[in-house]
C-alpha atoms as a PDB file:
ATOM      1  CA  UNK A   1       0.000   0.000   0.000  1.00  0.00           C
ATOM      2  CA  UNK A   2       1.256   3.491  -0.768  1.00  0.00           C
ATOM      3  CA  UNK A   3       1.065   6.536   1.049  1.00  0.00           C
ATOM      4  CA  UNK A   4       0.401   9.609  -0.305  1.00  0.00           C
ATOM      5  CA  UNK A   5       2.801  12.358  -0.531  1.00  0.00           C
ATOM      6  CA  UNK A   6       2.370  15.821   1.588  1.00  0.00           C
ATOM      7  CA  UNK A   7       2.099  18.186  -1.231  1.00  0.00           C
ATOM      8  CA  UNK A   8      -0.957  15.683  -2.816  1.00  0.00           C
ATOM      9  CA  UNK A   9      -3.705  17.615  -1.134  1.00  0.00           C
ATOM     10  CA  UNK A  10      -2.669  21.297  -2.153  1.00  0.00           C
ATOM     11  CA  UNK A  11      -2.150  20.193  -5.451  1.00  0.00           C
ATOM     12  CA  UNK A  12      -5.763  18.712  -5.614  1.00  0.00           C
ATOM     13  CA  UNK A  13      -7.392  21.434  -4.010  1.00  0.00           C
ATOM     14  CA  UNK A  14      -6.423  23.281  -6.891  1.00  0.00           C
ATOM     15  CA  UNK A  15      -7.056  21.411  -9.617  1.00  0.00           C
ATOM     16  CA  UNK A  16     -10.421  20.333  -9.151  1.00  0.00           C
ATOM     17  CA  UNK A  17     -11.711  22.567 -12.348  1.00  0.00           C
ATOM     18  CA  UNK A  18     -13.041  25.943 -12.373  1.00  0.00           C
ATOM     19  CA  UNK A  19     -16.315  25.182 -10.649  1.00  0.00           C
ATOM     20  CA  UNK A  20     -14.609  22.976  -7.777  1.00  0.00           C
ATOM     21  CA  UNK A  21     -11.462  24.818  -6.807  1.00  0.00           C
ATOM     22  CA  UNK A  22     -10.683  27.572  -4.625  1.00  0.00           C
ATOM     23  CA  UNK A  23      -7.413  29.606  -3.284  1.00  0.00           C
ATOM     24  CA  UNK A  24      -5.317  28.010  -0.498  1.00  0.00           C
ATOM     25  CA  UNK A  25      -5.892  29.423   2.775  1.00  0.00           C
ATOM     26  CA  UNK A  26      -2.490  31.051   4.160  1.00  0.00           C
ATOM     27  CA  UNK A  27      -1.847  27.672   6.205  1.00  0.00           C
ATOM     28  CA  UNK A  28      -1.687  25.577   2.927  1.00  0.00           C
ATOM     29  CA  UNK A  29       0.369  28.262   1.411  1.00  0.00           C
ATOM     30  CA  UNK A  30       3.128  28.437   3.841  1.00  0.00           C
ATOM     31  CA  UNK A  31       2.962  24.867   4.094  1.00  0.00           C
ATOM     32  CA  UNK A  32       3.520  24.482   0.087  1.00  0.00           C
ATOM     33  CA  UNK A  33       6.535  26.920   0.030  1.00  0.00           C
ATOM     34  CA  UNK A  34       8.175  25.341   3.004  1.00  0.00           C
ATOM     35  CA  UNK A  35       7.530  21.502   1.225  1.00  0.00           C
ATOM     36  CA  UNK A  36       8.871  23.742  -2.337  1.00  0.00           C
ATOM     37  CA  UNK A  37      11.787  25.631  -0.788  1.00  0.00           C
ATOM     38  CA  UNK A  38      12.703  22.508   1.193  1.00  0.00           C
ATOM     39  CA  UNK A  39      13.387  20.661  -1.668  1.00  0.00           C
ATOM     40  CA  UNK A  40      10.245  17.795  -1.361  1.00  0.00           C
ATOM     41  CA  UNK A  41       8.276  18.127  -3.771  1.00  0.00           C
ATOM     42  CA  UNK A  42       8.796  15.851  -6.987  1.00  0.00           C
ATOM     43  CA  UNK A  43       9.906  17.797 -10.177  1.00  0.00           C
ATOM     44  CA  UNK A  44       6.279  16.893 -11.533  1.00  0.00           C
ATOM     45  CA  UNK A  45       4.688  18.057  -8.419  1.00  0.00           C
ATOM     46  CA  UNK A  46       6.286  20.972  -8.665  1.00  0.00           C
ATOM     47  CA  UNK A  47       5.347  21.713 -12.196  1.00  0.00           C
ATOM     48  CA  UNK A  48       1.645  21.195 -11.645  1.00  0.00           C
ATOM     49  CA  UNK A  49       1.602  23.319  -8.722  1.00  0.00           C
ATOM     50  CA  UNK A  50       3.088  25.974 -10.697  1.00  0.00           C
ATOM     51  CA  UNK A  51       1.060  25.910 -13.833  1.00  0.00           C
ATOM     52  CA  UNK A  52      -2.565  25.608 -11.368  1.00  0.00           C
ATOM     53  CA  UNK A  53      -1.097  28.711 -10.066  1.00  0.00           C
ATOM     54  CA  UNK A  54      -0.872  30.283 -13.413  1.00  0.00           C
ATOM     55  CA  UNK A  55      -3.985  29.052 -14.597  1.00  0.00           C
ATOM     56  CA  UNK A  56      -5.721  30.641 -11.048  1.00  0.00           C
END
């Protein structure tokens, strides 16, 4: 059985289409740039976070 990663749920709150998403509150945030600037997040991870960001 797998476990999911940390950054999984940030990256699905925002990617769940225009109708179903919404911003991160300033806990998630902080939380994604420490995972980010920390250096764990996968290179994909990191790339869909980035382009939901874009697209928000």
């Amino acid at each position: 059985m797998t476990t999911e990663h940390p950054f999984a749920p940030i990256i699905r709150t925002l990617g769940k289409g225009k109708s179903g998403s919404r911003a991160l509150t300033q806990e998630e945030a902080h939380a994604a740039m420490q995972m980010i600037l920390a250096d764990q997040v996968e290179p994909m991870q990191l790339g869909a976070f980035l382009m939901l960001m874009r697209v928000k």
